[in-house]
N, C-alpha and C. Protein backbone atom coordinates (compact mmCIF):
# COMPACT_ATOMS: atom_id res chain seq x y z
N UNK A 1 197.20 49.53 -100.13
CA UNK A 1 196.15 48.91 -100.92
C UNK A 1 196.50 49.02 -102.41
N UNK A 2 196.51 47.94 -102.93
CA UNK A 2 196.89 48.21 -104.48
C UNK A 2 195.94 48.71 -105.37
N UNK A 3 196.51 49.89 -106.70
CA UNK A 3 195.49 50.03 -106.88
C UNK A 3 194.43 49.04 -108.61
N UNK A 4 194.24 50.08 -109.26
CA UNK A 4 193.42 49.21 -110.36
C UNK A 4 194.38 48.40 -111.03
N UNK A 5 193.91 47.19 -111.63
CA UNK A 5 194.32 45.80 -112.43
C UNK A 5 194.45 46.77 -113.65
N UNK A 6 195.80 46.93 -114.55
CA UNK A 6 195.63 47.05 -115.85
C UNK A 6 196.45 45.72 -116.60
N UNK A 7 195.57 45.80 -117.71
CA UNK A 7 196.48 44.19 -118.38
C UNK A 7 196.99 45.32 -119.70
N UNK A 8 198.21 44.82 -120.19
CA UNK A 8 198.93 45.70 -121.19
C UNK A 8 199.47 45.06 -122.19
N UNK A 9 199.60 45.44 -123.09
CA UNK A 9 200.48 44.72 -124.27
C UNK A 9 201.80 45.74 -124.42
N UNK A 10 202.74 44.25 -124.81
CA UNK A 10 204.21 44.58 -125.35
C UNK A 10 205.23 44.15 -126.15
N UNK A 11 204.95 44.97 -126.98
CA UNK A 11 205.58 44.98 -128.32
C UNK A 11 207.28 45.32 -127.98
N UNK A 12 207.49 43.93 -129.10
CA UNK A 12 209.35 43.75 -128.77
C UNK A 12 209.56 43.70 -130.34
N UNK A 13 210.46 44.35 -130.88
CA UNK A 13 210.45 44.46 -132.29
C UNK A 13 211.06 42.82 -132.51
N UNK A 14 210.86 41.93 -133.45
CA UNK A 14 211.05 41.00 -134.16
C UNK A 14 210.87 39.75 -133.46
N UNK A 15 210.10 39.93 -132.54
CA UNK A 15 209.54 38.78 -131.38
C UNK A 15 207.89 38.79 -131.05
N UNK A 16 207.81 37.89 -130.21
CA UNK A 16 205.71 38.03 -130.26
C UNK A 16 205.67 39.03 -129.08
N UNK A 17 204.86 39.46 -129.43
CA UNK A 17 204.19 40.41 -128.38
C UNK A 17 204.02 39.81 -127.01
N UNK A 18 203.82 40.96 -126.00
CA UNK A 18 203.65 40.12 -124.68
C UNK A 18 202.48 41.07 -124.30
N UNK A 19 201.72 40.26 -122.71
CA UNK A 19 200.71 40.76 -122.56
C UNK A 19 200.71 40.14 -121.00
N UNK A 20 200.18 41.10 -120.06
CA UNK A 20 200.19 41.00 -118.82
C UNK A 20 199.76 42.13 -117.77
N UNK A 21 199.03 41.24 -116.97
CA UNK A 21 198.43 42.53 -115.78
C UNK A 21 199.41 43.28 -114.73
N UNK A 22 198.71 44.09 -114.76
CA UNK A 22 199.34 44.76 -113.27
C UNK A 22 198.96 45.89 -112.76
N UNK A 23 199.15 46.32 -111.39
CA UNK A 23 198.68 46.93 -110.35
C UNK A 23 198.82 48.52 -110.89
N UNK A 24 198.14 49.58 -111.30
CA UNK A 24 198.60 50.74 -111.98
C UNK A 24 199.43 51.40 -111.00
N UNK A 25 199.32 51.29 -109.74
CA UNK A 25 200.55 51.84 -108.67
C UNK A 25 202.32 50.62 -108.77
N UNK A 26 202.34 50.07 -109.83
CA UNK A 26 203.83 49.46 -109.84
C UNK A 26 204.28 50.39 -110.96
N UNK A 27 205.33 50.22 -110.30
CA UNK A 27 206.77 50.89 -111.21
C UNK A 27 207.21 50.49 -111.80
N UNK A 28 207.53 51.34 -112.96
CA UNK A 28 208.39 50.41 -113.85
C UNK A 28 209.12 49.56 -113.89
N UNK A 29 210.21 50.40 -112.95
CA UNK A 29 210.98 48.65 -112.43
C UNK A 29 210.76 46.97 -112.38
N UNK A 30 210.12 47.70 -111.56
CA UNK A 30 208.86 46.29 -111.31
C UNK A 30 208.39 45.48 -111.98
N UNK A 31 207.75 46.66 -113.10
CA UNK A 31 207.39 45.67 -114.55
C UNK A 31 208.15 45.28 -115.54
N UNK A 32 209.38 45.90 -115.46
CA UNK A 32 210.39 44.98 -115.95
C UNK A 32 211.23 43.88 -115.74
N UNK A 33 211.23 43.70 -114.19
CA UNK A 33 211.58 42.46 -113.57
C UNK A 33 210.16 41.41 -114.12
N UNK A 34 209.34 41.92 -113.62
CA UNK A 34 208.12 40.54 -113.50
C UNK A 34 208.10 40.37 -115.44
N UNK A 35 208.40 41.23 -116.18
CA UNK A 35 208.62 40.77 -117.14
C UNK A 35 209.56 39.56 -117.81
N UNK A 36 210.42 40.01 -117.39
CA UNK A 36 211.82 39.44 -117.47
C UNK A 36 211.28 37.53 -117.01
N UNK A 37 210.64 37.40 -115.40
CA UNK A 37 210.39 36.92 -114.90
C UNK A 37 209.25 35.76 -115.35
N UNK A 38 208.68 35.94 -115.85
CA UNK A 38 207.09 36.05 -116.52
C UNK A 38 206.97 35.37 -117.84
N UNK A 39 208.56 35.52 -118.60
CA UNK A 39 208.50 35.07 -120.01
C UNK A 39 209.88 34.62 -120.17
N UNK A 40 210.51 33.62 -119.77
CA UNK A 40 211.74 33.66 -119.62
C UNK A 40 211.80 32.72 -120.94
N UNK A 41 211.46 32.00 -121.89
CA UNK A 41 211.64 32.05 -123.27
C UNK A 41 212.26 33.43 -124.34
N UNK A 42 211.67 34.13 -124.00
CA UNK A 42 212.01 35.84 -124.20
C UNK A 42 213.51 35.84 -124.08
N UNK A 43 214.02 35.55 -123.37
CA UNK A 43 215.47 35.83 -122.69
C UNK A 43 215.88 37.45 -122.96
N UNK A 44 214.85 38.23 -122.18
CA UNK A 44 215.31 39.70 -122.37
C UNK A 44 216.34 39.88 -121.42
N UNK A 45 216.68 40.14 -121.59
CA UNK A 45 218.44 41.38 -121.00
C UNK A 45 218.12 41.87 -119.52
N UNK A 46 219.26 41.69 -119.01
CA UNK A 46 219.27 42.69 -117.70
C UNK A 46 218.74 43.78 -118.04
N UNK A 47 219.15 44.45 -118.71
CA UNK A 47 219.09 46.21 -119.33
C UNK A 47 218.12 46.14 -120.42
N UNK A 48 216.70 46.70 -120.35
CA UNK A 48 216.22 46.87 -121.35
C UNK A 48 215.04 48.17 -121.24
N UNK A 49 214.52 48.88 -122.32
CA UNK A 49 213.97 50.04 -121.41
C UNK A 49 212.43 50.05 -122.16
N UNK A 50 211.59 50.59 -121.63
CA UNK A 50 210.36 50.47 -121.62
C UNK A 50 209.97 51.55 -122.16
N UNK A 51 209.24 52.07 -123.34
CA UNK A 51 208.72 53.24 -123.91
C UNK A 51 207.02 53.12 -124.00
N UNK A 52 206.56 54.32 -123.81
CA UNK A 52 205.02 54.74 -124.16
C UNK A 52 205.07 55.66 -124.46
N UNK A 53 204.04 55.93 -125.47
CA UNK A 53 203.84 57.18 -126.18
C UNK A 53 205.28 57.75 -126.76
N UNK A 54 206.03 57.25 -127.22
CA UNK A 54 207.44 57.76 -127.54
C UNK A 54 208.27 58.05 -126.36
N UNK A 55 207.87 57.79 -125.23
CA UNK A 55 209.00 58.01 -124.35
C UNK A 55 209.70 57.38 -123.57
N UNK A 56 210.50 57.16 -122.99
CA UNK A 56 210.97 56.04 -121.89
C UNK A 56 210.86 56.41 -121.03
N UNK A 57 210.43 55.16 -120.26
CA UNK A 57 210.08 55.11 -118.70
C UNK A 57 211.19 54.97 -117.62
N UNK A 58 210.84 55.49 -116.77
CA UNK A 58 211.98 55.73 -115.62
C UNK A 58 211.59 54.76 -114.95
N UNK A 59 212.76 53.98 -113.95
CA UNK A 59 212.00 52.40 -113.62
C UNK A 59 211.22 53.20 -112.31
N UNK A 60 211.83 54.41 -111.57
CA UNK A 60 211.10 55.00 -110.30
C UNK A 60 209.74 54.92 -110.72
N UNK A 61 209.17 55.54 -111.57
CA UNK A 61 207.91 55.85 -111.78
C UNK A 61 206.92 54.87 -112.13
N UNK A 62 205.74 55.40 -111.66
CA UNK A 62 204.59 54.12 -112.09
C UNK A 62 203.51 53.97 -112.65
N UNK A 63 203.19 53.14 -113.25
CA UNK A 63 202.06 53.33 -114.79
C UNK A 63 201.06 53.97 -114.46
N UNK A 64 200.77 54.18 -113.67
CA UNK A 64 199.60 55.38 -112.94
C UNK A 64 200.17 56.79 -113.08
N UNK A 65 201.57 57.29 -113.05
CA UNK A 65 202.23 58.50 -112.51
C UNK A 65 202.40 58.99 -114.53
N UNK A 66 202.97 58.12 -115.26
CA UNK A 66 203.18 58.03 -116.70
C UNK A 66 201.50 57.98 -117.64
N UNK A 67 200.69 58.07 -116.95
CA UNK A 67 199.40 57.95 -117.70
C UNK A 67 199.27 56.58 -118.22
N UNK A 68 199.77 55.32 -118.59
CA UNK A 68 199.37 54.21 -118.61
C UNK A 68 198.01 53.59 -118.30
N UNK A 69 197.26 53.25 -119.01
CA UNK A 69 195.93 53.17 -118.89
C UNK A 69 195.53 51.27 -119.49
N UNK A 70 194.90 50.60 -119.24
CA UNK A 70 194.46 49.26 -119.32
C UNK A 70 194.38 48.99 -120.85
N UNK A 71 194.86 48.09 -121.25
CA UNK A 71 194.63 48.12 -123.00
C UNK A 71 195.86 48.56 -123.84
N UNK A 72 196.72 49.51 -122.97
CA UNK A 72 197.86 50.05 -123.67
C UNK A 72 198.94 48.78 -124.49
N UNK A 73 199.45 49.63 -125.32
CA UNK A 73 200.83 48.92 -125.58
C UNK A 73 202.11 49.69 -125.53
N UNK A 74 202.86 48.99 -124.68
CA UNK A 74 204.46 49.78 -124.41
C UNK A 74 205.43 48.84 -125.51
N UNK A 75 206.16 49.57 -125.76
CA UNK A 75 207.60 49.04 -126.44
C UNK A 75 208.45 48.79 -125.72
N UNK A 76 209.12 48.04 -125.73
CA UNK A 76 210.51 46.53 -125.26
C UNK A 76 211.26 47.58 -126.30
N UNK A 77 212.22 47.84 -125.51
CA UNK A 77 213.60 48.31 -126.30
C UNK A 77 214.91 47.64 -125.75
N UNK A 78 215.19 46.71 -126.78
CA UNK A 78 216.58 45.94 -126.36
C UNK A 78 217.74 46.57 -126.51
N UNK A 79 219.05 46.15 -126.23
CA UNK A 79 220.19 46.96 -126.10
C UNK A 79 220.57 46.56 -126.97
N UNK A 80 221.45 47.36 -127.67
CA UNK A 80 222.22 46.76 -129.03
C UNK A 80 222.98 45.23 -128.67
N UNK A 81 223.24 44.80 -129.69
CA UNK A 81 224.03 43.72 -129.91
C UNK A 81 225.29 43.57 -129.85
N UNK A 82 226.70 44.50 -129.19
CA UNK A 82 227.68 44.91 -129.62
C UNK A 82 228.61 43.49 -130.40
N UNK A 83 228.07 42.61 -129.87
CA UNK A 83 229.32 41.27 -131.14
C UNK A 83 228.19 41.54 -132.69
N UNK A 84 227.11 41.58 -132.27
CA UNK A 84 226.58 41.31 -134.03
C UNK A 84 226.59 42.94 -134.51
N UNK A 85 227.29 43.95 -133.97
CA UNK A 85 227.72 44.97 -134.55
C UNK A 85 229.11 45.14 -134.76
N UNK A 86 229.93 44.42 -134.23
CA UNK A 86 231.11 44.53 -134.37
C UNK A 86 231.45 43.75 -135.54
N UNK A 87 230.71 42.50 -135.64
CA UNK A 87 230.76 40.94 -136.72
C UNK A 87 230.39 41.88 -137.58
N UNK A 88 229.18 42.97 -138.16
CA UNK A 88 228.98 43.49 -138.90
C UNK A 88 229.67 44.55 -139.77
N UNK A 89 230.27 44.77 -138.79
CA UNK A 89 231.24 46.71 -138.77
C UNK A 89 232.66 45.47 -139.73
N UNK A 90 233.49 44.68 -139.17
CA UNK A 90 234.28 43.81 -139.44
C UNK A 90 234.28 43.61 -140.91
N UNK A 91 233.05 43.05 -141.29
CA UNK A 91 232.70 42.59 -142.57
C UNK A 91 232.90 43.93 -143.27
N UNK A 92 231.73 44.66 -142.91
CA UNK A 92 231.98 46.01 -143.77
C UNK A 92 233.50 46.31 -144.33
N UNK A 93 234.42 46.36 -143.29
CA UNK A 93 235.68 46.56 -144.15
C UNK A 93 236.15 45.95 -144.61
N UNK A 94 236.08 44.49 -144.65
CA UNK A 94 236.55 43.77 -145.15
C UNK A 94 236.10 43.53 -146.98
N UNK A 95 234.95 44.00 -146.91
CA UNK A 95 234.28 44.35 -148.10
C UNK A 95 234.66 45.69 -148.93
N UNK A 96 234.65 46.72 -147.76
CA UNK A 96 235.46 47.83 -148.81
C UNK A 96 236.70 47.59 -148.72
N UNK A 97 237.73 46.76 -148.19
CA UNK A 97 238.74 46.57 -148.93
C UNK A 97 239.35 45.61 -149.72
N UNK A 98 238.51 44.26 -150.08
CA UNK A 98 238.53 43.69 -151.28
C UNK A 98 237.90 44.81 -152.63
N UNK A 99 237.24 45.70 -152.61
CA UNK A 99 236.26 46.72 -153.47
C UNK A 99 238.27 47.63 -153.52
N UNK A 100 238.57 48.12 -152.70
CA UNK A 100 239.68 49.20 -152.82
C UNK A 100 240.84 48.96 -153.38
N UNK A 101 241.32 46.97 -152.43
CA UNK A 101 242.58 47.33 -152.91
C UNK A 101 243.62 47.23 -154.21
N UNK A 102 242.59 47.28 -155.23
CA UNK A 102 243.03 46.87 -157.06
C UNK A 102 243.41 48.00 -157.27
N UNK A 103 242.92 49.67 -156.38
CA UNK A 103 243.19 50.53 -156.96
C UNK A 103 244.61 51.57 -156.46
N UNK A 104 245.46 50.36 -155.50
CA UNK A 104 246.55 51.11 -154.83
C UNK A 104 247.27 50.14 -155.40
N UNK A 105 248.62 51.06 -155.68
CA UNK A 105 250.09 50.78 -156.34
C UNK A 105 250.82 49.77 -155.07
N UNK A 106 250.64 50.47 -154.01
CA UNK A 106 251.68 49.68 -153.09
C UNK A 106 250.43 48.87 -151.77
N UNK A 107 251.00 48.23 -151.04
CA UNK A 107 250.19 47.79 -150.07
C UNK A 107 250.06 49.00 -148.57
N UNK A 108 251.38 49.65 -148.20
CA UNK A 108 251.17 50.65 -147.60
C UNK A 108 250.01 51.82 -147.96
N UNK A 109 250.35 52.10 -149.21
CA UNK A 109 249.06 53.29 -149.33
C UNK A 109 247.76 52.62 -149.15
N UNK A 110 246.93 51.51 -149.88
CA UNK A 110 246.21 50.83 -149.36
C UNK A 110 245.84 50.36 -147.40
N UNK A 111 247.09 50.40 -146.81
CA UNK A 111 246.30 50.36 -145.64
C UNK A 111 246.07 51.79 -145.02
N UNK A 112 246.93 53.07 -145.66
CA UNK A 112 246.75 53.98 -145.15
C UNK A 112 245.34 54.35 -145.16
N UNK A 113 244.58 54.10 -146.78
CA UNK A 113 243.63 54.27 -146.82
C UNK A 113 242.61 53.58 -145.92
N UNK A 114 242.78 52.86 -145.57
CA UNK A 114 242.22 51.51 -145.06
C UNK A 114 241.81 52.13 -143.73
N UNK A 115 242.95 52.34 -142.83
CA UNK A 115 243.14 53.39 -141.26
C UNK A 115 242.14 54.35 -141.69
N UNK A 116 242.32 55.31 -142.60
CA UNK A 116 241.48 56.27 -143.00
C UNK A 116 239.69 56.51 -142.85
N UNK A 117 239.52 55.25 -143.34
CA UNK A 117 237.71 54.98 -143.42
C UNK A 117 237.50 53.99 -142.21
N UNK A 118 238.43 53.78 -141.42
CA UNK A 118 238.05 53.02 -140.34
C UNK A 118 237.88 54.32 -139.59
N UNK A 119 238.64 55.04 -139.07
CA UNK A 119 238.80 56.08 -138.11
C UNK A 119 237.78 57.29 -138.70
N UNK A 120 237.10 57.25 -140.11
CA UNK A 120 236.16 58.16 -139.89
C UNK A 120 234.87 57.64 -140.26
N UNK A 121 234.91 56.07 -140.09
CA UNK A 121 233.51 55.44 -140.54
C UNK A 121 232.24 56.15 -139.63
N UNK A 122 232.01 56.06 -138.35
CA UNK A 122 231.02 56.44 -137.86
C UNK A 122 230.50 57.96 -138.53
N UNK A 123 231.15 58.90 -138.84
CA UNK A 123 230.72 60.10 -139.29
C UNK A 123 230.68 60.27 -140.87
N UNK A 124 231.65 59.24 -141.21
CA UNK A 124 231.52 59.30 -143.03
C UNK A 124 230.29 59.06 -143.30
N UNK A 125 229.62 57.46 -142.05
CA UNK A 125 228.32 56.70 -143.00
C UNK A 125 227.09 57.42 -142.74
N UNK A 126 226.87 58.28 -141.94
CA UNK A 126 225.78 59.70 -141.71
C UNK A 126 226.28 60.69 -142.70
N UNK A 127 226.86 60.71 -143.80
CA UNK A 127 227.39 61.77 -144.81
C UNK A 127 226.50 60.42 -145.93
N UNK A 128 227.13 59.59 -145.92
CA UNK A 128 226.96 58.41 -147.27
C UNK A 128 224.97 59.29 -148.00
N UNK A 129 225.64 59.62 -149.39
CA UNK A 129 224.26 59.84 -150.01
C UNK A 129 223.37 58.41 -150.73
N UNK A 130 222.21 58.50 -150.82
CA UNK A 130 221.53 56.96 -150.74
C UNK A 130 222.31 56.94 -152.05
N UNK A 131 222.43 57.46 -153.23
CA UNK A 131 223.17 56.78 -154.11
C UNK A 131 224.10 55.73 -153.58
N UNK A 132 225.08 56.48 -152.60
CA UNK A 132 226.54 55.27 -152.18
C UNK A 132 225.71 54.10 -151.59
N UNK A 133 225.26 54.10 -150.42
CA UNK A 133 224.32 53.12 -149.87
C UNK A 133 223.95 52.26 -151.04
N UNK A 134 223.01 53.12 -151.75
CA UNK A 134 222.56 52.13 -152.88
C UNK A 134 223.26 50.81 -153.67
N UNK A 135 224.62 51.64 -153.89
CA UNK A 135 225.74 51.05 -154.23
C UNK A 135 226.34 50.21 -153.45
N UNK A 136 227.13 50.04 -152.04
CA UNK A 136 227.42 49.32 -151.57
C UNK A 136 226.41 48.53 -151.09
N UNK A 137 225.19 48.45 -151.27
CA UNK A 137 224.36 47.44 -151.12
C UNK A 137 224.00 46.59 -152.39
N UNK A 138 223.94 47.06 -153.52
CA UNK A 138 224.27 46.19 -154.22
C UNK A 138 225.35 45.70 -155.06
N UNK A 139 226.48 45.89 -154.09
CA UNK A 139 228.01 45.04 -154.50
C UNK A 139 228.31 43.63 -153.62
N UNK A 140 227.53 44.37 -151.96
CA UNK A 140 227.05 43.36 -150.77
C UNK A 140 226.37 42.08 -151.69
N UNK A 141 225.05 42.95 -152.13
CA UNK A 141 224.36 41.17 -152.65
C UNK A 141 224.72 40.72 -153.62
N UNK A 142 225.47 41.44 -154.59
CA UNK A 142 226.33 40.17 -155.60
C UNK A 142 227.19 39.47 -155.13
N UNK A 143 228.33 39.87 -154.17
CA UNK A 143 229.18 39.08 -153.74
C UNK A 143 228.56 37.74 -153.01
N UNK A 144 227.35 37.87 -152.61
CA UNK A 144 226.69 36.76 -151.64
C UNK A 144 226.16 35.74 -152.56
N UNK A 145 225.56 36.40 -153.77
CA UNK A 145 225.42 35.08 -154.79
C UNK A 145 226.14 33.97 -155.35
């Protein structure tokens, strides 16, 4: 026997909200297929994960078992983008090394450097103080003017 009707809202960051009933004994799973299903303008992802209250939902479990209550709103968490992070990451160097290479004598030392901030970008840019940020963000928007 199914049990109570909850209708829910869901918030997808930079898209419209969605909104839809369901049985408080379905599982997550579930509600991410009939999502998927339900709004296919959306074009959400095979893989996408469902949060309430700050947490993510396990697809086993079900909005009854997670406290989910009628009225709620869950968060749509999409998977990264890996081409529009890679297109991004790309640019980035390509930007610090038009910015670098005026200041190397030869073209070898320049790419050494070059290898250098590639191979420690992920841990350099969690060091970067907002000053630098500050800075390479506004060298970014002059060059775009």
């Amino acid at each position: 026997m199914p049990g109570n009707r909850l209708h829910l809202n869901f918030k997808v960051l930079g898209r419209s909200d969605l909104e839809g009933d369901f049985d408080e004994d379905t599982a997550v799973g579930k509600v991410k297929g009939l999502l998927s299903d339900s709004f296919p303008d959306q074009n959400l992802p095979q893989e996408f994960k469902l949060l309430f209250r700050g947490k993510t939902l396990k697809d086993e479990q079900t909005l009854e078992n997670v406290g989910v209550r009628s009225g709620d709103k869950l968060m749509i968490i999409l998977p990264k983008n890996e081409t529009a992070l890679k297109t991004a990451k790309s640019r980035f160097f390509e930007r610090i090394g038009f910015v670098m290479r005026p200041h190397f004598r030869t073209e070898a030392d320049f790419n050494l450097a070059m290898r250098n901030i590639q191979q420690n970008y992920d841990s350099g840019i969690k060091v970067m103080s907002p000053d630098d940020i500050e800075r390479l963000a506004n060298f970014s928007l002059s060059q775009e003017a």
